[in-house]
C-alpha atoms as a PDB file:
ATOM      1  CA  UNK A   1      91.891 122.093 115.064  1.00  0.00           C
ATOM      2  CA  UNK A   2      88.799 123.821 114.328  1.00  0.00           C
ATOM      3  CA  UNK A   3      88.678 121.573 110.826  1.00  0.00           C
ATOM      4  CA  UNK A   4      88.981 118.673 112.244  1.00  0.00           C
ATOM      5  CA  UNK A   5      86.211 119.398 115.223  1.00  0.00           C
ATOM      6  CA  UNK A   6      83.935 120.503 112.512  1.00  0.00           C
ATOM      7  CA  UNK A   7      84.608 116.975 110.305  1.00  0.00           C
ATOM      8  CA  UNK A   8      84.072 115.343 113.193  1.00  0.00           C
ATOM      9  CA  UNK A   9      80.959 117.002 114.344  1.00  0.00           C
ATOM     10  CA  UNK A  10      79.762 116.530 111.035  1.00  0.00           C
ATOM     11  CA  UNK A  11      80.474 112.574 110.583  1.00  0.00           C
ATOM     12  CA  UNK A  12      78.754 112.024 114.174  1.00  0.00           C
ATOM     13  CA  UNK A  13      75.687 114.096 113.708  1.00  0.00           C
ATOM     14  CA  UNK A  14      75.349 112.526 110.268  1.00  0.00           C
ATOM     15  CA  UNK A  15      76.181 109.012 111.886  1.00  0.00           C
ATOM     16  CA  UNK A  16      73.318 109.465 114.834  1.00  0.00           C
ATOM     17  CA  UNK A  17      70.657 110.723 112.410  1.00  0.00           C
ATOM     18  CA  UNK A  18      71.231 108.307 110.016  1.00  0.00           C
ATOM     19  CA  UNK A  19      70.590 105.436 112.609  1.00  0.00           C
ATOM     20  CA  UNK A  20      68.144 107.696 114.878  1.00  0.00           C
ATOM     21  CA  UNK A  21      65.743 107.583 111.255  1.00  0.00           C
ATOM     22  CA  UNK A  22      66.266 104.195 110.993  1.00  0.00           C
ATOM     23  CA  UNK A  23      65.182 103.182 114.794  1.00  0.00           C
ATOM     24  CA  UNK A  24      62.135 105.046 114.398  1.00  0.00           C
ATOM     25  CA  UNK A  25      61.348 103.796 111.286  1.00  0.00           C
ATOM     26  CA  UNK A  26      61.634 100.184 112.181  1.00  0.00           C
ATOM     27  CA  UNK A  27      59.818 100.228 115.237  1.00  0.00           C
ATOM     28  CA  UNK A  28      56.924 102.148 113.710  1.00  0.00           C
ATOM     29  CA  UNK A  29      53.903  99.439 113.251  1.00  0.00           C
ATOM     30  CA  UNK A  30      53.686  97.198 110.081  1.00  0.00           C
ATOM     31  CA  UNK A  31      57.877  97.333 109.869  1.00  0.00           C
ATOM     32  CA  UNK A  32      59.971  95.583 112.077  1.00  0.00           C
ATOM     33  CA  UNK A  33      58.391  96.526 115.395  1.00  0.00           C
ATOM     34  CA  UNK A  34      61.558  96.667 117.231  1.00  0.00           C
ATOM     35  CA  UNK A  35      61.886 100.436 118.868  1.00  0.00           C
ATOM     36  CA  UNK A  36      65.516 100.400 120.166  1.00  0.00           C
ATOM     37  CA  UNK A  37      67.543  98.017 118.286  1.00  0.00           C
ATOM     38  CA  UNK A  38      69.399 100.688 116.076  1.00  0.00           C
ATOM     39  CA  UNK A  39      69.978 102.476 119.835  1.00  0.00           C
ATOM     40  CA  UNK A  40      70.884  99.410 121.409  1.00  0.00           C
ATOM     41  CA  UNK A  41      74.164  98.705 118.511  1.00  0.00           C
ATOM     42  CA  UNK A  42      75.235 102.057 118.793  1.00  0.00           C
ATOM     43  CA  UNK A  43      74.805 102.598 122.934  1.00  0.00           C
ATOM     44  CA  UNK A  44      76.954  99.519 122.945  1.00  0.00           C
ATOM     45  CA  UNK A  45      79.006 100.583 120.909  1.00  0.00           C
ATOM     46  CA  UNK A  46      79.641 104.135 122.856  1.00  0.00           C
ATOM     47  CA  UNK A  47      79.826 102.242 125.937  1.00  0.00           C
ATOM     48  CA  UNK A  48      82.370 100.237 124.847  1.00  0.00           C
ATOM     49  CA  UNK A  49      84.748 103.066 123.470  1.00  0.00           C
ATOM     50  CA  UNK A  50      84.040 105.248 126.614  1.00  0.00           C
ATOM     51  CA  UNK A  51      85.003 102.361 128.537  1.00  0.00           C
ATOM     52  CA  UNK A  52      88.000 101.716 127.082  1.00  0.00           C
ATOM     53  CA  UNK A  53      89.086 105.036 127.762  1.00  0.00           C
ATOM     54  CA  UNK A  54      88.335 105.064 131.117  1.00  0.00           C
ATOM     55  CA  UNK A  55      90.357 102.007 132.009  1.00  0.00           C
ATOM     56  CA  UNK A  56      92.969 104.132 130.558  1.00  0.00           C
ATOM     57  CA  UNK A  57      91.757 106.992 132.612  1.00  0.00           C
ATOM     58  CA  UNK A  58      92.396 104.577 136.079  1.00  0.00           C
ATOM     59  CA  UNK A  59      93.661 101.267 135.390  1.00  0.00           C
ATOM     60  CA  UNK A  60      97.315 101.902 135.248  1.00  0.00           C
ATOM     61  CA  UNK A  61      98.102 103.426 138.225  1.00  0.00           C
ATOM     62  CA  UNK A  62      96.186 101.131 140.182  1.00  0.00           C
ATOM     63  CA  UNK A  63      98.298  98.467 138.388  1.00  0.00           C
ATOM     64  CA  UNK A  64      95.498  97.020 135.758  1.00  0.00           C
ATOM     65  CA  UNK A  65      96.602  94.287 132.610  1.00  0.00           C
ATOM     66  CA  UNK A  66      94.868  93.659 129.818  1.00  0.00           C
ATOM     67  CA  UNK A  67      92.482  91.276 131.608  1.00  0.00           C
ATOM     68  CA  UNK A  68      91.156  94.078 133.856  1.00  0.00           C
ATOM     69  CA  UNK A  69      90.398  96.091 130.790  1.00  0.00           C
ATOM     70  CA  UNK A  70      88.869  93.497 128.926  1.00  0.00           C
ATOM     71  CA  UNK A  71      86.418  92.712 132.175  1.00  0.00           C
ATOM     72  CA  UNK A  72      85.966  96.637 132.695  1.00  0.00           C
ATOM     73  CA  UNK A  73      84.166  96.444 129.170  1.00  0.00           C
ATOM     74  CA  UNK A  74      82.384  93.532 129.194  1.00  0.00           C
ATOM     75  CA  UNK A  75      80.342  93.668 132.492  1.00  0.00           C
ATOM     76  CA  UNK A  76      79.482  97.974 131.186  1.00  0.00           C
ATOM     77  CA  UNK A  77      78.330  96.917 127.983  1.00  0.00           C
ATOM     78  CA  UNK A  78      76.394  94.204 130.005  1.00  0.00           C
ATOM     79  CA  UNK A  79      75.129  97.282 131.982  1.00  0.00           C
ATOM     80  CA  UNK A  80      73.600  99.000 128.744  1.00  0.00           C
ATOM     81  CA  UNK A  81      72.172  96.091 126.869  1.00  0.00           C
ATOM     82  CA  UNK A  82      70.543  94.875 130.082  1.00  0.00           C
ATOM     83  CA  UNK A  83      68.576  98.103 130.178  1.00  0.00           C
ATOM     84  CA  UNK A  84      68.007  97.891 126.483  1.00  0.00           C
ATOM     85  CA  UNK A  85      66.690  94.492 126.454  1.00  0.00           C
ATOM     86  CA  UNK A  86      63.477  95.274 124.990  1.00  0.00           C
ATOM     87  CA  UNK A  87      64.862  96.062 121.957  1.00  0.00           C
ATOM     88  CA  UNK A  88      65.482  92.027 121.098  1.00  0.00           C
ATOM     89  CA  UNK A  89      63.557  90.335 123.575  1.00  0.00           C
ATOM     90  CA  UNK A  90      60.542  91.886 124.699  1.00  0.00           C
ATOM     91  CA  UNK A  91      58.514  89.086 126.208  1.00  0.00           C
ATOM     92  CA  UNK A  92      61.414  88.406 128.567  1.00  0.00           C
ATOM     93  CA  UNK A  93      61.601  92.661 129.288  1.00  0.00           C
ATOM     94  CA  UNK A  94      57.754  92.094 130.382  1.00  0.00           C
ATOM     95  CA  UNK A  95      57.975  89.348 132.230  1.00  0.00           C
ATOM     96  CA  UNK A  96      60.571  90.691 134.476  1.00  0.00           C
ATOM     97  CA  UNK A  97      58.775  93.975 135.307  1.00  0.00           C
ATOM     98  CA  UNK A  98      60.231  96.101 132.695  1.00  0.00           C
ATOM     99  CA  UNK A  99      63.672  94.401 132.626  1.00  0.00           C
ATOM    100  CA  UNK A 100      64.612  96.258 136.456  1.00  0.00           C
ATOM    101  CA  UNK A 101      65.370  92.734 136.970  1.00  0.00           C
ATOM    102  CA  UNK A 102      67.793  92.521 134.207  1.00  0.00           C
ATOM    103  CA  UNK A 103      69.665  95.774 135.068  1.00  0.00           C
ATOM    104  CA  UNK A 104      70.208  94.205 138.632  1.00  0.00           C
ATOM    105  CA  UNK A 105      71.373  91.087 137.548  1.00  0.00           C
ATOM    106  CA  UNK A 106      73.929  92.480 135.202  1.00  0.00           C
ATOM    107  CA  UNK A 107      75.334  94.742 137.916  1.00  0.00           C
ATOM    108  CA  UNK A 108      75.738  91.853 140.531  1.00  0.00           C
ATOM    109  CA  UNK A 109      77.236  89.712 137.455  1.00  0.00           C
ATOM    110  CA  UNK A 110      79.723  92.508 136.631  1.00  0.00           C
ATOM    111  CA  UNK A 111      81.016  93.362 140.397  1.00  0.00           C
ATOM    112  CA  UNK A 112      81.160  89.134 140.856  1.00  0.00           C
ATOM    113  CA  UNK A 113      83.008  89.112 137.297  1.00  0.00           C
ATOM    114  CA  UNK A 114      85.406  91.752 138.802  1.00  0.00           C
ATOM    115  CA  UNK A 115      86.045  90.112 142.297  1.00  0.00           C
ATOM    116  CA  UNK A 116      86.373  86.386 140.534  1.00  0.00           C
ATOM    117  CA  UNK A 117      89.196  87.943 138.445  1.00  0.00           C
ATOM    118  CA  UNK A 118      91.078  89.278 141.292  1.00  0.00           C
ATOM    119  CA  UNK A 119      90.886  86.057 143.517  1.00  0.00           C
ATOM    120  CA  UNK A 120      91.683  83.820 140.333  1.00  0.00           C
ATOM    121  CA  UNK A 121      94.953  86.304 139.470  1.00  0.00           C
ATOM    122  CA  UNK A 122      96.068  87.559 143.010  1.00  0.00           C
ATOM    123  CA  UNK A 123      99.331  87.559 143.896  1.00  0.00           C
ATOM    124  CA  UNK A 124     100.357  86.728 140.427  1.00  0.00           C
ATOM    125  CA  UNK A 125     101.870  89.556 139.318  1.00  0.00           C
ATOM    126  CA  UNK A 126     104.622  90.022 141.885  1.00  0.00           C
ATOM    127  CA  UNK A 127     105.710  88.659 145.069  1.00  0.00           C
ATOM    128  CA  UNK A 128     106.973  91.940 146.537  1.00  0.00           C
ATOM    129  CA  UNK A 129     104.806  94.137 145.652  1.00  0.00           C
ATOM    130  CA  UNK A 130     103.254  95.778 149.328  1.00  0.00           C
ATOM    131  CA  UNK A 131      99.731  96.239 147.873  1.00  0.00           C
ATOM    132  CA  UNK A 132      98.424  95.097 145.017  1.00  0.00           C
ATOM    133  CA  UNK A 133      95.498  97.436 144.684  1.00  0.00           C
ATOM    134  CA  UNK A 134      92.473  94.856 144.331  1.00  0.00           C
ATOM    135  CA  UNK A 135      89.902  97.489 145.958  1.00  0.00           C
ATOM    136  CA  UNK A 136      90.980  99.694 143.733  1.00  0.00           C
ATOM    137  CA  UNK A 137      90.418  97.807 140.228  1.00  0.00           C
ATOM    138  CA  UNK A 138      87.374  96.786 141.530  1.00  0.00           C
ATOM    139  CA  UNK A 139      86.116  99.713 142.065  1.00  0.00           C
ATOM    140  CA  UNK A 140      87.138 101.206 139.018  1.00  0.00           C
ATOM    141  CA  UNK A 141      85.047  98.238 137.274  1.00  0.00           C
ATOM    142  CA  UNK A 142      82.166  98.494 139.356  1.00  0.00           C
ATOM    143  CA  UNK A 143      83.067 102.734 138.846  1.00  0.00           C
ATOM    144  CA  UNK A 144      82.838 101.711 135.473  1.00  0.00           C
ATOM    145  CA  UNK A 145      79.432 100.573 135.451  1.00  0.00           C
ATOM    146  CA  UNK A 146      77.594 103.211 137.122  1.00  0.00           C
ATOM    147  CA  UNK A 147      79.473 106.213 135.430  1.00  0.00           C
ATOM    148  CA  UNK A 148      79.125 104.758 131.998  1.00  0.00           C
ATOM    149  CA  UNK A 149      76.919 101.925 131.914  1.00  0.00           C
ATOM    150  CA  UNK A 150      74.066 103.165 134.113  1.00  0.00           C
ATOM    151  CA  UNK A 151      73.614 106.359 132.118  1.00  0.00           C
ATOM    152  CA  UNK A 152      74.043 105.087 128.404  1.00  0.00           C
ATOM    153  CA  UNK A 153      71.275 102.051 129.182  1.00  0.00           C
ATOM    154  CA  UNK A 154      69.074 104.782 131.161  1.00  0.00           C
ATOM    155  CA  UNK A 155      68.839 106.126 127.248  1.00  0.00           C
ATOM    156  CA  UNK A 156      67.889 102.718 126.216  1.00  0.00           C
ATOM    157  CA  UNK A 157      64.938 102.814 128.636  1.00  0.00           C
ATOM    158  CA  UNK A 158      63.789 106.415 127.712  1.00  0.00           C
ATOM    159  CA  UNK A 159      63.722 104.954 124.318  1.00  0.00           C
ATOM    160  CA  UNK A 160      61.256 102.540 124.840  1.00  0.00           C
ATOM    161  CA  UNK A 161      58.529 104.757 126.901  1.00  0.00           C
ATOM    162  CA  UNK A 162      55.938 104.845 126.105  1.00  0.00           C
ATOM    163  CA  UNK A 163      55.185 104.922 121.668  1.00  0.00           C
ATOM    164  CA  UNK A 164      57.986 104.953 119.213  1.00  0.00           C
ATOM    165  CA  UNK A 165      57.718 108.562 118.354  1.00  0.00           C
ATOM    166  CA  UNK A 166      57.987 109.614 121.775  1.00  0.00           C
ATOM    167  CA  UNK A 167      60.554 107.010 123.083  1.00  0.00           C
ATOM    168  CA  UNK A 168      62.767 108.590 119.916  1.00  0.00           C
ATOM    169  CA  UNK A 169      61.757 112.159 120.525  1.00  0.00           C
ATOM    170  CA  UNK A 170      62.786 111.651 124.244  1.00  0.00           C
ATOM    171  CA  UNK A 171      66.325 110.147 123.330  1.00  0.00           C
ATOM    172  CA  UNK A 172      66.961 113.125 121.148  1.00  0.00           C
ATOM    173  CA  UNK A 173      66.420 115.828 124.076  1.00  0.00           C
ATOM    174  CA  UNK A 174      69.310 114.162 125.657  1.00  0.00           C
ATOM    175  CA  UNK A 175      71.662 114.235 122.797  1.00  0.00           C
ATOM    176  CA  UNK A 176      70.721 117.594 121.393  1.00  0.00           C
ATOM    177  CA  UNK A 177      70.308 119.437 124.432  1.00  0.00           C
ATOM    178  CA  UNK A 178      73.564 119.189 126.247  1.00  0.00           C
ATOM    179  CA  UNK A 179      75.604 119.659 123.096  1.00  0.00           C
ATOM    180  CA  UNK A 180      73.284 123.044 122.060  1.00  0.00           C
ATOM    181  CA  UNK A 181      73.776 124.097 125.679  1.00  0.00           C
ATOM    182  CA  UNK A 182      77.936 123.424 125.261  1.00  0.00           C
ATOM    183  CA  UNK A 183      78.272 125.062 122.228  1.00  0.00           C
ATOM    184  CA  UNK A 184      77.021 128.105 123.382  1.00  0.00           C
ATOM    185  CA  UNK A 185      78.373 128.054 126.707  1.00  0.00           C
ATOM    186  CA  UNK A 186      81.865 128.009 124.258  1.00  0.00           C
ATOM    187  CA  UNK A 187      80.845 130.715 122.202  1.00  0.00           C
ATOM    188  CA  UNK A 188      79.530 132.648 125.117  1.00  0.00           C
ATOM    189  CA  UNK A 189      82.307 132.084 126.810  1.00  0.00           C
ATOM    190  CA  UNK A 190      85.178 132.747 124.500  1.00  0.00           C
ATOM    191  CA  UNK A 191      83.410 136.000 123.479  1.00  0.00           C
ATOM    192  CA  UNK A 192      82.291 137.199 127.282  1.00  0.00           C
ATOM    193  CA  UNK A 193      83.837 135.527 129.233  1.00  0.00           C
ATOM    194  CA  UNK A 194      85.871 137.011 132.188  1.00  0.00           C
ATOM    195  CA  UNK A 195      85.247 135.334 135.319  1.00  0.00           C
ATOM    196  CA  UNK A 196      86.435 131.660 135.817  1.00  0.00           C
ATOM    197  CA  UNK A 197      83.839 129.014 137.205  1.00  0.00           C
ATOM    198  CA  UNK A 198      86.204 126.385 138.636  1.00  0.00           C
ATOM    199  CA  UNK A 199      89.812 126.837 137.407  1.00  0.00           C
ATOM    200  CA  UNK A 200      91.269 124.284 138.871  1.00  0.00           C
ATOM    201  CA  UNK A 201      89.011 121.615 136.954  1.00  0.00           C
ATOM    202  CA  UNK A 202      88.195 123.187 133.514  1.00  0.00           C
ATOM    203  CA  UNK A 203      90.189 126.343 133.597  1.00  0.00           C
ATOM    204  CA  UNK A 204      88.452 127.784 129.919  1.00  0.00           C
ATOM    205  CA  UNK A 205      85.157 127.696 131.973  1.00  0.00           C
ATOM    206  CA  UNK A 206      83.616 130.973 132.583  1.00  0.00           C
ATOM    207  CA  UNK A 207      80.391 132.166 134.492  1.00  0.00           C
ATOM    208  CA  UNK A 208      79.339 133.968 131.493  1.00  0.00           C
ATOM    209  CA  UNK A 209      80.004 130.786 129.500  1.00  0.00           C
ATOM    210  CA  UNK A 210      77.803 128.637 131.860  1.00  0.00           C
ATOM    211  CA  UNK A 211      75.245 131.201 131.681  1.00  0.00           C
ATOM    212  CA  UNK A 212      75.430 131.272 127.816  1.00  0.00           C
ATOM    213  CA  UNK A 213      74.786 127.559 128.536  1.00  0.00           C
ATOM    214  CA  UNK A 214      72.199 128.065 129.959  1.00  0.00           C
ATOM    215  CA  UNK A 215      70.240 130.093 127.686  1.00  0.00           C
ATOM    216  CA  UNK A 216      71.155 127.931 124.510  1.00  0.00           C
ATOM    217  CA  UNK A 217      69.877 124.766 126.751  1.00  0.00           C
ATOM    218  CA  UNK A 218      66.274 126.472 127.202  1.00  0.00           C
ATOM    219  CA  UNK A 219      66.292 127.317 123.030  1.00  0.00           C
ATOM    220  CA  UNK A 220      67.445 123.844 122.570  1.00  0.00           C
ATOM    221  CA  UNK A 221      64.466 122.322 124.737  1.00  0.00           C
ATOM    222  CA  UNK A 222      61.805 125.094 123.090  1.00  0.00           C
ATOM    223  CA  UNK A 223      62.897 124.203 119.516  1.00  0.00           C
ATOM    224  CA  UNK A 224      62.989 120.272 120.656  1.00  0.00           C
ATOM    225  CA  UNK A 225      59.293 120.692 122.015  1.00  0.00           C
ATOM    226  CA  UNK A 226      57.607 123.160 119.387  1.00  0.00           C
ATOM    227  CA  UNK A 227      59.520 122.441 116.150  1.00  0.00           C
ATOM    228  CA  UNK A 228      60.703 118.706 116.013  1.00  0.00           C
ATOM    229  CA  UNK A 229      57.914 117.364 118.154  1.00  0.00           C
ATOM    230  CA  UNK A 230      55.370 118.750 115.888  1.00  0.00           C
ATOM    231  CA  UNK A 231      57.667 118.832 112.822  1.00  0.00           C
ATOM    232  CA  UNK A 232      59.640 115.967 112.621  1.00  0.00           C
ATOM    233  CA  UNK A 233      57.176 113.454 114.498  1.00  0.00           C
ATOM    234  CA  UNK A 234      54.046 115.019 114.097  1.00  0.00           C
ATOM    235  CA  UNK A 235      53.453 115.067 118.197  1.00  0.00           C
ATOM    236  CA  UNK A 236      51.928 117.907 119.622  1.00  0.00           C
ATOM    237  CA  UNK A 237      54.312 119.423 122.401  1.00  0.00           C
ATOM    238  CA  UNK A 238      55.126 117.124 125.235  1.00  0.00           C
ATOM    239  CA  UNK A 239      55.599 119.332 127.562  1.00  0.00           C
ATOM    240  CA  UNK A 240      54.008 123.256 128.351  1.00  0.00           C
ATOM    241  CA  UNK A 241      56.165 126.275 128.159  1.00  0.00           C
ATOM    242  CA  UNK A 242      57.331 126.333 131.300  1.00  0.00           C
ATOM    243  CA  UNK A 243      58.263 122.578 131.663  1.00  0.00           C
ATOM    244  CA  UNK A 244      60.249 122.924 128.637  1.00  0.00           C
ATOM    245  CA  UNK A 245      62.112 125.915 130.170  1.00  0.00           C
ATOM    246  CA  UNK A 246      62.638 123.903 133.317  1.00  0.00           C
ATOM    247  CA  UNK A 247      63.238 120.991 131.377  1.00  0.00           C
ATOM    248  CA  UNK A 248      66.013 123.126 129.238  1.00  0.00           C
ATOM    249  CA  UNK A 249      67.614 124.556 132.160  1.00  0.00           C
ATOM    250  CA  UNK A 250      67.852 121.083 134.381  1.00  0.00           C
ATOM    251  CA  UNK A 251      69.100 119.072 131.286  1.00  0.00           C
ATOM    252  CA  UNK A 252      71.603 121.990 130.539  1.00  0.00           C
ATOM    253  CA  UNK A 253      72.820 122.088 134.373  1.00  0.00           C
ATOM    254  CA  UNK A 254      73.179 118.075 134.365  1.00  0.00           C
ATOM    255  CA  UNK A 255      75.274 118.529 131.209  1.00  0.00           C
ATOM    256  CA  UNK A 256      77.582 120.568 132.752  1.00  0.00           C
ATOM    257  CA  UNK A 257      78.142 118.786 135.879  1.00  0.00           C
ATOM    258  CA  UNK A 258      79.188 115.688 133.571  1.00  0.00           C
ATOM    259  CA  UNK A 259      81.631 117.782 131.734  1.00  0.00           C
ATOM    260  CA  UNK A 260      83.156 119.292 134.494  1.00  0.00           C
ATOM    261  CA  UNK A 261      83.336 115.723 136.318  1.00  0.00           C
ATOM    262  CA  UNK A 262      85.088 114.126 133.193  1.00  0.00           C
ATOM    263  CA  UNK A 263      87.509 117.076 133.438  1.00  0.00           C
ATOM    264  CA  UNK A 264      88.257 116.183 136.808  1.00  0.00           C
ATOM    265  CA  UNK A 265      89.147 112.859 136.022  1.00  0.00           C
ATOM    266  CA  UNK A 266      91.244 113.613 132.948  1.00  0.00           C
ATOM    267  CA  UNK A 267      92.974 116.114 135.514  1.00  0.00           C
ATOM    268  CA  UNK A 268      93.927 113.721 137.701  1.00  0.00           C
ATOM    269  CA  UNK A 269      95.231 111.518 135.463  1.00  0.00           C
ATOM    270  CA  UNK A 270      97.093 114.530 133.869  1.00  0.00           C
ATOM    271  CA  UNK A 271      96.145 114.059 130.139  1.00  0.00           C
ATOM    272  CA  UNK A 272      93.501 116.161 128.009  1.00  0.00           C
ATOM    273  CA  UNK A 273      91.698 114.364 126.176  1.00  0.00           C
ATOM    274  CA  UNK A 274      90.477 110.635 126.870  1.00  0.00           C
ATOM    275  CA  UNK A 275      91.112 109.429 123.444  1.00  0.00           C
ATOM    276  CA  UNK A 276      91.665 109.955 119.839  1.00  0.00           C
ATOM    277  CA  UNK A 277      88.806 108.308 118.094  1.00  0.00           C
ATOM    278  CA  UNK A 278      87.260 111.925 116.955  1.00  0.00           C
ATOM    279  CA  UNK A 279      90.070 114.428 115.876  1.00  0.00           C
ATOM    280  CA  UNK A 280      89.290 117.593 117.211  1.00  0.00           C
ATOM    281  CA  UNK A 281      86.565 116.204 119.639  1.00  0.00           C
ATOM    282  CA  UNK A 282      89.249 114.060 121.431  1.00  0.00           C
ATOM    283  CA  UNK A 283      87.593 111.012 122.612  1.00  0.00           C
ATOM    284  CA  UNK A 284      83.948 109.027 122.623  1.00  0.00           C
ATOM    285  CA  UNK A 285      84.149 109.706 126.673  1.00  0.00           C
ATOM    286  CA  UNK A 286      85.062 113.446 125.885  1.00  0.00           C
ATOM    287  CA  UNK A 287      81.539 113.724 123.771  1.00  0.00           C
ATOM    288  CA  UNK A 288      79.321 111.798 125.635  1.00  0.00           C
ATOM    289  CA  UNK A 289      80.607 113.065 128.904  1.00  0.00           C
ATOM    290  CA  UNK A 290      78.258 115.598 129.367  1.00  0.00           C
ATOM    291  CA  UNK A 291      75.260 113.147 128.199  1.00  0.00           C
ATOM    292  CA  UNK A 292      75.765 110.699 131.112  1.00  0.00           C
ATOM    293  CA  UNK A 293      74.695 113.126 133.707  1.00  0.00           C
ATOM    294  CA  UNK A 294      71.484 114.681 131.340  1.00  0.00           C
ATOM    295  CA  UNK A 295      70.530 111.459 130.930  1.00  0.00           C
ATOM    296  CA  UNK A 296      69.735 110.513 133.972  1.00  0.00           C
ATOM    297  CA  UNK A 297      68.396 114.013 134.951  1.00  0.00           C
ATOM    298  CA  UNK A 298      65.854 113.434 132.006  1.00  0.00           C
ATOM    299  CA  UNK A 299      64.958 109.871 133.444  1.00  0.00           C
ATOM    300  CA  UNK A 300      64.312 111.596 136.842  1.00  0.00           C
ATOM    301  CA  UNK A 301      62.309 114.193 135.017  1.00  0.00           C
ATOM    302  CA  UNK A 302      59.984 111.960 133.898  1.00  0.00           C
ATOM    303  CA  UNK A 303      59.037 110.143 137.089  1.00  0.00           C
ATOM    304  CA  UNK A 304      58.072 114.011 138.000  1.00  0.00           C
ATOM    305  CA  UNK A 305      56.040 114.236 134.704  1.00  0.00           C
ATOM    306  CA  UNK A 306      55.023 110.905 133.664  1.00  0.00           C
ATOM    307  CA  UNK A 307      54.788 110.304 129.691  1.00  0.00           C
ATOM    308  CA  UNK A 308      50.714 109.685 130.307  1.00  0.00           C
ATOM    309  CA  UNK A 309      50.309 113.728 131.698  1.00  0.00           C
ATOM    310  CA  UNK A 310      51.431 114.663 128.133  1.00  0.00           C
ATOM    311  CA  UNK A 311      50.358 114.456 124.806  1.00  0.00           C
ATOM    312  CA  UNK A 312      50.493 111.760 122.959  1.00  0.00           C
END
């Protein structure tokens, strides 16, 4: 098991590096010009994984086909390249205030999509059956968008704000962050740990480990600030020491909320992992679980410290 984590670890990391070098690089001036469009393919592509794993998270019991799935997809991924419409069409982004617009109209699309469906299939499916669990499918699609698609285009958007070496240096601190903070919240916890943090949702989560956590999410933010800021993309630190501790701990904390909340689901639906796309790592909703919640903690951390109070 270990291996196979380790493989997989390995072939992502490689995978989001690889492309992560490649957005920067075209959207740096004199080469493409297009900040986002590497993160655009591949937040699509996440969203659409994660999404299919979620259907089969809820769909079945509430009685969902093929079609349901199919539309639970379509209107996230609508979600995420609505945010990341810059990326392709940036006179369009500017004319509608930053693409807000967009990201409206692709939720109200997505919940009509979802409601057209039902009305054009009710009753279909059986003429007995007592209920036949339309709220619940469409809420699981509109669910869908919010959980998934919300989040994964929210990293679009911090990609674009407000250079290209910032906009990429800001998409990294959610990636790396949360995954620094849960590997040493496991190592932490399988080493320390004695005291369970909520058993009946995660029941190999310790206090000790989410402390760990903790800890490992401040290094991760410190190194992020004063090594690859500097290092990598020659930025002086965006943010002072104590913002980046703050910034460490609140990214860490919003990482571990989405874990424990994609536990909860899985729980319910009485399976452990979401998928089998990554062997070892389970699914793509089981890895970018705990990035769905830091993303939008980061987004809301930078309305509190706009880009233009740091450095450049």
């Amino acid at each position: 098991m270990l291996r196979w984590r380790l493989l997989s670890s390995f072939f992502l990391i490689s995978l989001l590096v690889t492309a992560a070098y490649f957005d920067w690089r075209w959207g740096q001036p004199g080469s493409l010009a297009m900040p986002g469009i590497m993160a655009l393919g591949l937040l699509s592509l996440f969203a659409a994984l994660a999404t299919v794993e979620f259907g089969m998270l809820t769909l079945p019991a509430l009685g969902g086909l093929v079609r349901n799935h199919v539309v639970m997809v379509l209107t996230t991924v609508m979600v995420v390249v609505s945010c990341c419409i810059n990326s392709v069409l940036p006179a369009a982004w500017q004319a509608t205030d930053g693409g807000g617009r967009w990201l409206l109209a692709s939720l109200v699309a997505g919940g009509s999509l979802s409601i057209g469906l039902e009305m054009l299939y009710f009753g279909r499916s059986s003429q007995v059956e007592p209920s036949h669990q339309v709220l619940g499918r469409i809420a699981a699609t509109v669910m869908s968008m919010v959980y998934i698609g919300l989040p994964l285009g929210v990293l679009g958007l911090l990609r674009q704000v407000p250079t290209n070496s910032f906009g990429m240096w800001a998409l990294l601190t959610v990636l790396a962050i949360p995954k620094i903070s849960d590997s040493g919240a496991f190592f932490v916890g399988r080493s320390l740990g004695r005291h369970k943090l909520i058993p009946r949702i995660s029941p190999g989560k310790t206090i000790e480990g989410a402390l760990g956590g903790f800890v490992f999410g401040v290094l991760g933010s410190l190194l992020l600030c004063y090594g690859i800021a500097p290092g990598l993309f020659g930025m002086s630190s965006p943010l002072s020491l104590s913002q980046a501790i703050g910034y460490g701990l609140w990214i860490a904390l919003a990482g571990m909320l989405g874990d424990l909340a994609e536990s909860m689901f899985k729980r319910d639906a009485r399976i452990k992992d979401s998928g089998g796309w990554l062997p070892g790592l389970g699914g793509m909703l089981d890895v970018v679980d705990s990035v769905l919640a830091a993303s939008l903690a980061a987004y809301l951390f930078w309305q509190f410290f706009p880009v233009s109070t740091v450095s450049p």
